[in-house]
PDB file of N, CA and C in Angstrom:
ATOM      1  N   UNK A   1     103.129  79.611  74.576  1.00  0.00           N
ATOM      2  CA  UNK A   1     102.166  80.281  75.429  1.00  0.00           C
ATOM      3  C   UNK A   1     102.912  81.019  76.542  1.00  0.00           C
ATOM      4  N   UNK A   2     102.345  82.219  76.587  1.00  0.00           N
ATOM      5  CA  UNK A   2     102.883  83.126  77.774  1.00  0.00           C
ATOM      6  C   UNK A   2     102.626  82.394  79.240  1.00  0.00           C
ATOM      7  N   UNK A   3     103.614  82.082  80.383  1.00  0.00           N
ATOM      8  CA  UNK A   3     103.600  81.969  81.338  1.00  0.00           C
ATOM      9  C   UNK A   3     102.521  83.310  82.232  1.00  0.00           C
ATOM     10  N   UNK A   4     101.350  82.107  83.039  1.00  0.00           N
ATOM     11  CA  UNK A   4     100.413  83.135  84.253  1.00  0.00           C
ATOM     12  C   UNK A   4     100.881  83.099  84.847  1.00  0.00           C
ATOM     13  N   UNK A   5     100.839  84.995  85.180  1.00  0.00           N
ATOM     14  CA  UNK A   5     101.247  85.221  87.621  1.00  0.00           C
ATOM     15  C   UNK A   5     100.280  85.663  87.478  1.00  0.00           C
ATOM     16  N   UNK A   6      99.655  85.144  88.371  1.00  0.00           N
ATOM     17  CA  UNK A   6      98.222  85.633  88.965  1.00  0.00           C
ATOM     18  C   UNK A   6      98.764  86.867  89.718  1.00  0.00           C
ATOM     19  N   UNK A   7      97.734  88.092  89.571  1.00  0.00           N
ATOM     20  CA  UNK A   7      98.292  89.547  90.327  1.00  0.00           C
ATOM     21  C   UNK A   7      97.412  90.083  90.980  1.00  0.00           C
ATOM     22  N   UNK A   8      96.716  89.243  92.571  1.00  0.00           N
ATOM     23  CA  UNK A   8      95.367  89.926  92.577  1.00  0.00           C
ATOM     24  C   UNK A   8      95.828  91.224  93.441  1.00  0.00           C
ATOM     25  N   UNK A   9      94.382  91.923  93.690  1.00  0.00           N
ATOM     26  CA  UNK A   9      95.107  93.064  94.366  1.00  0.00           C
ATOM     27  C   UNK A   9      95.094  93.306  95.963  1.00  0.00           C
ATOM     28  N   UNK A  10      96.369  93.371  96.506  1.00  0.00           N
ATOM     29  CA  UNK A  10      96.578  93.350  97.578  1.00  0.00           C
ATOM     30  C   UNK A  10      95.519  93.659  98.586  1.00  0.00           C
ATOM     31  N   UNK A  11      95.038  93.195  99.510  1.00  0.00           N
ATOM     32  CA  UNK A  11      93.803  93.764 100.606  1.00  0.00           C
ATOM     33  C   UNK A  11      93.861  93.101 101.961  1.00  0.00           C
ATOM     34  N   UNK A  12      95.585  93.296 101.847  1.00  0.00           N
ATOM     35  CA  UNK A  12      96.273  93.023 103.421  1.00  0.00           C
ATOM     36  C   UNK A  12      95.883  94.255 104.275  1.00  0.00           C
ATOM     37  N   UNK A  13      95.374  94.215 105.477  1.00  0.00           N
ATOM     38  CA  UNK A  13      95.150  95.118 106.116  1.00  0.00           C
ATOM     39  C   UNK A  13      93.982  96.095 106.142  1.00  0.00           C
ATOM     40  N   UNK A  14      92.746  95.009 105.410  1.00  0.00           N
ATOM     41  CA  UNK A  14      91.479  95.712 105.155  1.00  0.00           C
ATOM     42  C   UNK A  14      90.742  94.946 106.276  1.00  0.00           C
ATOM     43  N   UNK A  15      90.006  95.431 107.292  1.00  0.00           N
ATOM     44  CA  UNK A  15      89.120  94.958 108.308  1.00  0.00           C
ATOM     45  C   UNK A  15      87.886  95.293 107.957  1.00  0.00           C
ATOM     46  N   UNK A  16      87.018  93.917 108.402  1.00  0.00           N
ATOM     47  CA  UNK A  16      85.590  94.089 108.157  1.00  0.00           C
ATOM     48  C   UNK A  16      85.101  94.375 109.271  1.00  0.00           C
ATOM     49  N   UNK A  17      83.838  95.254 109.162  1.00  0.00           N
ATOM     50  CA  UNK A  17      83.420  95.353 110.217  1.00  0.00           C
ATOM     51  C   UNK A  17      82.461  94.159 110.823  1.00  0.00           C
ATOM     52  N   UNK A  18      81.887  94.192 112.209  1.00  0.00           N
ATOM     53  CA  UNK A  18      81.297  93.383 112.700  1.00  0.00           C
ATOM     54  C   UNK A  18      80.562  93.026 111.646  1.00  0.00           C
ATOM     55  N   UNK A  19      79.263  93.983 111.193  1.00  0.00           N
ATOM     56  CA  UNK A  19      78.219  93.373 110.683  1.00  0.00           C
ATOM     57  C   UNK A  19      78.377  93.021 108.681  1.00  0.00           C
ATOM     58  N   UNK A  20      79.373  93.198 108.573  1.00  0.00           N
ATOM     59  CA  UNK A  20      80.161  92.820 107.032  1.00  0.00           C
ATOM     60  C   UNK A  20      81.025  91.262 107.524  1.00  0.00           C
ATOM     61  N   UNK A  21      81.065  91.022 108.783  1.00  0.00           N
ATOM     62  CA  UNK A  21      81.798  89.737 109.159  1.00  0.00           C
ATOM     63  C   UNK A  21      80.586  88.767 109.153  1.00  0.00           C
ATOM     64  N   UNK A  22      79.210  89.180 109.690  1.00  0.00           N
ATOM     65  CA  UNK A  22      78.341  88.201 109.870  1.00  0.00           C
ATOM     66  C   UNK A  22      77.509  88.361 108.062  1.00  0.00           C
ATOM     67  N   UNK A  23      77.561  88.928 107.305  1.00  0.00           N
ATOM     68  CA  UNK A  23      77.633  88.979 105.707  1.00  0.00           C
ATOM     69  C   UNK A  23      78.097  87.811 105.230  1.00  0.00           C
ATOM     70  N   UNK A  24      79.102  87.599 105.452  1.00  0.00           N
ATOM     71  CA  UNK A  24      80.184  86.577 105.279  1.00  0.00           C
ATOM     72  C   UNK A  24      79.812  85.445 105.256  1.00  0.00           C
ATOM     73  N   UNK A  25      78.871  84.822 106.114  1.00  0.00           N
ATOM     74  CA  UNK A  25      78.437  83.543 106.196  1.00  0.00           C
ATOM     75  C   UNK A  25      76.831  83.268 104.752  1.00  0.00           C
ATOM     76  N   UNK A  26      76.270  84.538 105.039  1.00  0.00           N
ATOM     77  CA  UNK A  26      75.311  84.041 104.164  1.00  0.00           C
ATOM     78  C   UNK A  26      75.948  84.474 102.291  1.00  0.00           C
ATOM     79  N   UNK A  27      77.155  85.317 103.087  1.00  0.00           N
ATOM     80  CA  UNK A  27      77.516  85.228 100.765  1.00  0.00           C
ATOM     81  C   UNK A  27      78.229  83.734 100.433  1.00  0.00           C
ATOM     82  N   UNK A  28      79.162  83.053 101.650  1.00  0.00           N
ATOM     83  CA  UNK A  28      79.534  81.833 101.173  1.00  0.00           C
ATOM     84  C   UNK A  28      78.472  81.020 101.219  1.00  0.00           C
ATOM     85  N   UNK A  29      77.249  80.654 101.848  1.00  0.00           N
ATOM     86  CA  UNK A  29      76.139  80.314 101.929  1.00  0.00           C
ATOM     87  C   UNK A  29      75.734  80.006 100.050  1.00  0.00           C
ATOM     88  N   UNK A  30      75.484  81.451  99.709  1.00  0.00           N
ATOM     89  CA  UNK A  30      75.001  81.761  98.400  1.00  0.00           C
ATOM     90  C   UNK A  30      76.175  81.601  97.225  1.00  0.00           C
ATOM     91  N   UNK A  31      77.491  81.515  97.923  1.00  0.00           N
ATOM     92  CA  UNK A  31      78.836  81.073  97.042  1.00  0.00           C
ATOM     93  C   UNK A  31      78.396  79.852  96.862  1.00  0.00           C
ATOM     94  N   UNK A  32      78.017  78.568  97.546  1.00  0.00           N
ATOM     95  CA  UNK A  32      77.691  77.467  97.232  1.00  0.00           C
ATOM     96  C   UNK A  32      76.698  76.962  96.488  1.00  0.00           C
ATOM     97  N   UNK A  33      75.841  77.868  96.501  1.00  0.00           N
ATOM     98  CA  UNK A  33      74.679  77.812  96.202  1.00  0.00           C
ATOM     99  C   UNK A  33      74.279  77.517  94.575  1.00  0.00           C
ATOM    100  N   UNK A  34      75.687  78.986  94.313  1.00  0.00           N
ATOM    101  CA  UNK A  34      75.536  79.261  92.679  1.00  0.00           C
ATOM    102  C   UNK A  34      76.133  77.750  92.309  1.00  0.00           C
ATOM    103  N   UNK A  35      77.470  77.631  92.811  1.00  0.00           N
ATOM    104  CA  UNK A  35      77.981  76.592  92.340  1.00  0.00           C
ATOM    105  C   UNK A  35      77.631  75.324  92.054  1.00  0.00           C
ATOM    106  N   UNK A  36      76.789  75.272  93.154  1.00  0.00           N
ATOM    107  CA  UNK A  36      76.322  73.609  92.630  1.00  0.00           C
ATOM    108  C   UNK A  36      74.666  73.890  92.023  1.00  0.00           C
ATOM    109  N   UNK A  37      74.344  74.973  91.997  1.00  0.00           N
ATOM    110  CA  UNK A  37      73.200  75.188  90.695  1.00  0.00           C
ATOM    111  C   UNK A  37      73.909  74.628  89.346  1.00  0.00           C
ATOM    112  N   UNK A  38      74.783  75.466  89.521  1.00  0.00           N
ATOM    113  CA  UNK A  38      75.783  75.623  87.827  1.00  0.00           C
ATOM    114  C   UNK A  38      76.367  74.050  87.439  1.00  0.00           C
ATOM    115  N   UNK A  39      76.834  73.308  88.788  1.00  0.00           N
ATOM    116  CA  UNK A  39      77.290  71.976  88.697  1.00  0.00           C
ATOM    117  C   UNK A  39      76.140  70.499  88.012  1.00  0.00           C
ATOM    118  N   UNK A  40      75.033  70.979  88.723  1.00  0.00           N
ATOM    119  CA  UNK A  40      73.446  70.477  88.532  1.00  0.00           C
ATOM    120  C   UNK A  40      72.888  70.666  87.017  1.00  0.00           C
ATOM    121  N   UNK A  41      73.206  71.752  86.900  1.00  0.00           N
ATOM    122  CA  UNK A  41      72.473  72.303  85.329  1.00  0.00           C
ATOM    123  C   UNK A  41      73.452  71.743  84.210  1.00  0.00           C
ATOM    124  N   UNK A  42      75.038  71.357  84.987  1.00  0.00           N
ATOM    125  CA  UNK A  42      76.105  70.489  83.981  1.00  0.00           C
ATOM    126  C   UNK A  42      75.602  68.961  84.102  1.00  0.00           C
ATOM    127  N   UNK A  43      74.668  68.345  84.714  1.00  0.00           N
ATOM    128  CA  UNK A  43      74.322  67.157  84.731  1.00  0.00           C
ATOM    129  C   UNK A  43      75.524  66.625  85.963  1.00  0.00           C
ATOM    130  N   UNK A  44      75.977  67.191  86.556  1.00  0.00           N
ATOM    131  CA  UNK A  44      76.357  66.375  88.140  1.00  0.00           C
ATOM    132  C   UNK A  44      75.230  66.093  88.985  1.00  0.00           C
ATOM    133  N   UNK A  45      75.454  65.243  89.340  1.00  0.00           N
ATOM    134  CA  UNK A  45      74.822  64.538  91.055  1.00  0.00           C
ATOM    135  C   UNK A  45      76.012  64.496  91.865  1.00  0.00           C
ATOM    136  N   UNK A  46      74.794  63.909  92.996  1.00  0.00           N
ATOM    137  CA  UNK A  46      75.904  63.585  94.137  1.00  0.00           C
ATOM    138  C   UNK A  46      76.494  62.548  94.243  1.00  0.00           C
ATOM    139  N   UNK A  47      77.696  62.094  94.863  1.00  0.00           N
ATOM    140  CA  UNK A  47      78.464  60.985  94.747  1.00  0.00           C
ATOM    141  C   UNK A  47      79.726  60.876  96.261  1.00  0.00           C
ATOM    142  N   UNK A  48      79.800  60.070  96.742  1.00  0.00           N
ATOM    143  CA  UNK A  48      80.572  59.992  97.757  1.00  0.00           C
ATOM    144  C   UNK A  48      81.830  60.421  97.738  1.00  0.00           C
ATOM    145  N   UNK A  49      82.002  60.167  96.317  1.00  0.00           N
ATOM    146  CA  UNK A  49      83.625  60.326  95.838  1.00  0.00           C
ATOM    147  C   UNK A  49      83.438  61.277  94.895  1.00  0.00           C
ATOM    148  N   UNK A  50      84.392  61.908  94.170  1.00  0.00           N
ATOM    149  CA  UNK A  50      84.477  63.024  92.639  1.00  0.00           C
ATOM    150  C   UNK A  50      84.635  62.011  91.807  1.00  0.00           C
ATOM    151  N   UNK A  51      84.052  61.588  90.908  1.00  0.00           N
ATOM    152  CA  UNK A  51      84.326  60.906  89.801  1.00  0.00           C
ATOM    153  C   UNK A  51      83.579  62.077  88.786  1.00  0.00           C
ATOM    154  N   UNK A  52      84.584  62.850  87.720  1.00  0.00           N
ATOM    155  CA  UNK A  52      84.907  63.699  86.757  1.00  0.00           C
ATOM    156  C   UNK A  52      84.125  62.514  85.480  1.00  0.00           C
ATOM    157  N   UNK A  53      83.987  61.830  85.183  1.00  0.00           N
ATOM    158  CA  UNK A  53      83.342  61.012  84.259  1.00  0.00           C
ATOM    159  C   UNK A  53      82.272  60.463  84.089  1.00  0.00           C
ATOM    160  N   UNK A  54      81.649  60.407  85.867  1.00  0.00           N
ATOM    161  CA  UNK A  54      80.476  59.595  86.178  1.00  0.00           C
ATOM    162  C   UNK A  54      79.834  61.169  86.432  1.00  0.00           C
ATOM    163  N   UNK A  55      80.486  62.514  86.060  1.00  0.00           N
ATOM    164  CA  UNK A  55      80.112  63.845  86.978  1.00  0.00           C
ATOM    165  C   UNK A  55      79.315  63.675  88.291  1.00  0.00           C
ATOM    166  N   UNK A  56      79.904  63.302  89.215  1.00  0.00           N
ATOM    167  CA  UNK A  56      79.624  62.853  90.820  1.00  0.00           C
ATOM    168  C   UNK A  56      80.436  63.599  91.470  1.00  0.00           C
ATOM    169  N   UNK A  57      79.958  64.496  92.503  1.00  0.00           N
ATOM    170  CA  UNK A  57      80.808  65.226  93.668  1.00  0.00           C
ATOM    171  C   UNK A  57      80.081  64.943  94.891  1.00  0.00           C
ATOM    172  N   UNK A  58      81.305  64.946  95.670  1.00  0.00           N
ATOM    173  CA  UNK A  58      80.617  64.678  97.124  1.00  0.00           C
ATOM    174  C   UNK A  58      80.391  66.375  97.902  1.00  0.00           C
ATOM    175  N   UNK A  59      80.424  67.376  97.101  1.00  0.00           N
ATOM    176  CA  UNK A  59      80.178  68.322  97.935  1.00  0.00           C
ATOM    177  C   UNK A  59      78.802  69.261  97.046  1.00  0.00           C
ATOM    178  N   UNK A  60      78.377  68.317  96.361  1.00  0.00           N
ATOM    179  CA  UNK A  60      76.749  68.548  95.977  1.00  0.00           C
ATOM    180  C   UNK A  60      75.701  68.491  96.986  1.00  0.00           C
ATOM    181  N   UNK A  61      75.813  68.819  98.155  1.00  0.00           N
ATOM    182  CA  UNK A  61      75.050  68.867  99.096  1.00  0.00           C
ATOM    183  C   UNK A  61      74.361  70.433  99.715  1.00  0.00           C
ATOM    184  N   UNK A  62      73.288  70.255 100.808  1.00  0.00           N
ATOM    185  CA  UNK A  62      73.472  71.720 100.975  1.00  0.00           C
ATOM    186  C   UNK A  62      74.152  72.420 101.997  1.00  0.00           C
ATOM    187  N   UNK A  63      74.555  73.404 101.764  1.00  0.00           N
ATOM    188  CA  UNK A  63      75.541  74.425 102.440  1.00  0.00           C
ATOM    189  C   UNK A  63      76.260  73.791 103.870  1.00  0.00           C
ATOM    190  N   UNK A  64      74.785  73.403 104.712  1.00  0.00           N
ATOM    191  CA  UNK A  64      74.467  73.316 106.011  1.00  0.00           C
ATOM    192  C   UNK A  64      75.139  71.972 106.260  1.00  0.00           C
ATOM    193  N   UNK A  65      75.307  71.083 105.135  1.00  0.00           N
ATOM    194  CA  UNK A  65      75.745  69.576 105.139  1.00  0.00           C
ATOM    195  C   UNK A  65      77.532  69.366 104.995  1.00  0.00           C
ATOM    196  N   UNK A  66      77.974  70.527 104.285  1.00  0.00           N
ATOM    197  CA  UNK A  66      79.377  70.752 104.397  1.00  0.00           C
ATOM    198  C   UNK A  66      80.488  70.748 105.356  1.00  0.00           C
ATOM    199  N   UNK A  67      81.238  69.721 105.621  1.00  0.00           N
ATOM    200  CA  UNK A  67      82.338  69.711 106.562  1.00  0.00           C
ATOM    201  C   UNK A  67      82.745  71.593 106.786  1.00  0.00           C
ATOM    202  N   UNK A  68      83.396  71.736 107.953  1.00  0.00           N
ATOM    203  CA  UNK A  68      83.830  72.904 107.855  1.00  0.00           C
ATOM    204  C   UNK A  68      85.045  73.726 107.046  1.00  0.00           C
ATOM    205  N   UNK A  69      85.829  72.513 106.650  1.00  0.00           N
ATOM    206  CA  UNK A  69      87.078  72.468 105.642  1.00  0.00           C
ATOM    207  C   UNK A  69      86.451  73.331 104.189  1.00  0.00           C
ATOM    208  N   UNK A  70      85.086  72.684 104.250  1.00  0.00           N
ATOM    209  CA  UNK A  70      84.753  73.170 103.027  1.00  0.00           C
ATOM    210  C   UNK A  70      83.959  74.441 102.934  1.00  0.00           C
ATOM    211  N   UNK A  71      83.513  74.576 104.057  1.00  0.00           N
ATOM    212  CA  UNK A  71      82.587  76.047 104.502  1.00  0.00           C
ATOM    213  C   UNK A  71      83.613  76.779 104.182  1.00  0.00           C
ATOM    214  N   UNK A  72      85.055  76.674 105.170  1.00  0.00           N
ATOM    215  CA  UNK A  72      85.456  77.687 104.883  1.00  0.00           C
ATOM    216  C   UNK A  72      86.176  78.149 103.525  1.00  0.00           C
ATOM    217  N   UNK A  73      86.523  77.322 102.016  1.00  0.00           N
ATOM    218  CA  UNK A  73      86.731  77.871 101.117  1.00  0.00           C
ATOM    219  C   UNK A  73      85.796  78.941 100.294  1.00  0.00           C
ATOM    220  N   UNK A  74      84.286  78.593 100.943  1.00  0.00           N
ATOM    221  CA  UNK A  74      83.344  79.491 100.666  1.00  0.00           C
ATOM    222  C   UNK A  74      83.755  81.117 101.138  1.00  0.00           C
ATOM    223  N   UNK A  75      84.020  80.585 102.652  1.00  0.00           N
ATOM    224  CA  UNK A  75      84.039  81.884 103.429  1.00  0.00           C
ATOM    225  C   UNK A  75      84.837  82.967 103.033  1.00  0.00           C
ATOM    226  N   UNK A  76      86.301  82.235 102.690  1.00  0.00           N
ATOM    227  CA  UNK A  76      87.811  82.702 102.378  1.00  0.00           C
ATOM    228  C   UNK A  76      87.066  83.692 100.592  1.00  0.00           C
ATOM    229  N   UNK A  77      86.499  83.170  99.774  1.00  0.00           N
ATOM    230  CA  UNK A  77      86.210  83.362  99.039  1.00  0.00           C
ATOM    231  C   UNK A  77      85.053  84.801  99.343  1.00  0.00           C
ATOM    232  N   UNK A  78      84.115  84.540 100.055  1.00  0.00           N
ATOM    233  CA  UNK A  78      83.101  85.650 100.305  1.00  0.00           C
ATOM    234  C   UNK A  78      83.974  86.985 101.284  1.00  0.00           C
ATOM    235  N   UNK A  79      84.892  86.664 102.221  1.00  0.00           N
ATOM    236  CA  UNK A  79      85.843  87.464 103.157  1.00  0.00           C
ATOM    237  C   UNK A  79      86.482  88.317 102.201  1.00  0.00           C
ATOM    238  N   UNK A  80      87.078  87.887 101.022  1.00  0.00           N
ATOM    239  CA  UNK A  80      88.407  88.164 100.250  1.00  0.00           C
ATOM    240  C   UNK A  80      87.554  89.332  99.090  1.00  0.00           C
ATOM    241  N   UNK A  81      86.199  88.672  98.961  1.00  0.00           N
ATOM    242  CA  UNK A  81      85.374  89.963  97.886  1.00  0.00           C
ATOM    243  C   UNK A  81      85.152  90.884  98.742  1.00  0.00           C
ATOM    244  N   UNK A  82      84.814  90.986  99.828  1.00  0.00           N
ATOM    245  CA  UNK A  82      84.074  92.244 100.781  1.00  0.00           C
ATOM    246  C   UNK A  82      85.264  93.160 100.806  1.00  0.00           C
ATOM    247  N   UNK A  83      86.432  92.480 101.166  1.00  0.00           N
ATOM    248  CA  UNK A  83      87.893  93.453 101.467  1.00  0.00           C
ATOM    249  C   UNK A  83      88.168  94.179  99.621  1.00  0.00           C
ATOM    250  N   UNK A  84      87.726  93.248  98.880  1.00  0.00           N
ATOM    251  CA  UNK A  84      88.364  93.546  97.503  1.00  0.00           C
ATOM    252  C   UNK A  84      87.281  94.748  97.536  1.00  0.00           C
ATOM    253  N   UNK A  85      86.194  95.159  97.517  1.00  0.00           N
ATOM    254  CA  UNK A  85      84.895  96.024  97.451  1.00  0.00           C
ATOM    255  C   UNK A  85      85.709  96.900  98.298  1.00  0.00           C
ATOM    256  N   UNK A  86      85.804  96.769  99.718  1.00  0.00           N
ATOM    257  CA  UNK A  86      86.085  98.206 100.628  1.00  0.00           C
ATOM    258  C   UNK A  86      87.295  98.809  99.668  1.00  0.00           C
ATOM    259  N   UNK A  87      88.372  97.890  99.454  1.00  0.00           N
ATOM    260  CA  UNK A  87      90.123  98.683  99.030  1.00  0.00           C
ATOM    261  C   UNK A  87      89.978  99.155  97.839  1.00  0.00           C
ATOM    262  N   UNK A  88      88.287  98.713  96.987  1.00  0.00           N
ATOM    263  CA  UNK A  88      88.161  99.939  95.612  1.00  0.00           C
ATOM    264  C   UNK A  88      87.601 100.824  96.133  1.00  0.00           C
ATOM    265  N   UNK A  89      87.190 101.003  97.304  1.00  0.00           N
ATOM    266  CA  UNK A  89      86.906 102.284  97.791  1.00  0.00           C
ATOM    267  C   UNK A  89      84.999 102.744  98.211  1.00  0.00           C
ATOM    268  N   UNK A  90      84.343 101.127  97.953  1.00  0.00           N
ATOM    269  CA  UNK A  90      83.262 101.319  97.692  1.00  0.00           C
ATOM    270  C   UNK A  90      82.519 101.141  98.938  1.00  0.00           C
ATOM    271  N   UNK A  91      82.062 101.584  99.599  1.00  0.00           N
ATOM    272  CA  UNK A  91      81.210 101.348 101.148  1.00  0.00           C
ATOM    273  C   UNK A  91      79.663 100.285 100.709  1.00  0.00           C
ATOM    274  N   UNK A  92      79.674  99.037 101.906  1.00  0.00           N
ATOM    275  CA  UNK A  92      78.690  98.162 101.773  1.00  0.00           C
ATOM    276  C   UNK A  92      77.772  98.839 103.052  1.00  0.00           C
ATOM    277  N   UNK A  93      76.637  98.870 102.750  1.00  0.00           N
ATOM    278  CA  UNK A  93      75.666  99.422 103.602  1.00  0.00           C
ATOM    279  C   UNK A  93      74.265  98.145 103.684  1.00  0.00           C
ATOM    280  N   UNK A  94      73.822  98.357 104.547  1.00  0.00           N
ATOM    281  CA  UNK A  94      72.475  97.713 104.989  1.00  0.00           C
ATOM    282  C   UNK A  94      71.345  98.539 104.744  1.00  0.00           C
TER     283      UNK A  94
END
C-alpha cells in the first residue's frame, strides 16, 4: 500500500471577517450536531467513558454541554472551512 501525506490546501493568512467569525460558532454548533445525529443513527448512546464495543461516547451530548477543549475542535474545524471557501475564491454573504 502506497504511503498517505495528507496535502490540504494552504489558508495561512486568510482572515475572517467579523461577522464570518461569529458564523463560526453556530457551523461548529451544527458540526456537532451532524455528528452525533450520524453517531445516534449508528446505535451509540451516551456513556461517561468511549467504550467502542458498548458504542458509548461521552461527547454525545448537546453542543452547549461540551467542555471547551471540545467546542473548540468543532470551531478549528468550522474556522478552517470558511478560510478554505474564501482562498477558492468564493465570497460568503448574509
Amino acid at each position: 500500500m502506497k504511503k498517505y501525506i495528507p496535502n490540504p490546501i494552504n489558508i495561512d493568512g486568510i482572515e475572517l471577517s467579523s461577522e464570518l467569525t461569529e458564523l463560526t460558532e453556530a457551523m461548529a454548533k451544527n458540526i456537532h450536531e451532524v455528528w452525533a445525529a450520524g453517531r445516534i443513527a449508528e446505535g451509540w448512546g451516551y456513556g461517561n467513558e468511549r467504550t467502542d464495543k458498548e458504542k458509548l461516547h461521552p461527547g454525545l451530548v448537546p453542543y452547549e454541554e461540551l467542555s471547551e477543549q471540545e467546542k473548540e475542535y468543532d470551531r478549528a474545524t468550522s474556522i478552517s472551512t470558511l478560510k478554505l471557501i474564501m482562498k477558492l475564491g468564493f465570497e460568503i454573504k448574509k
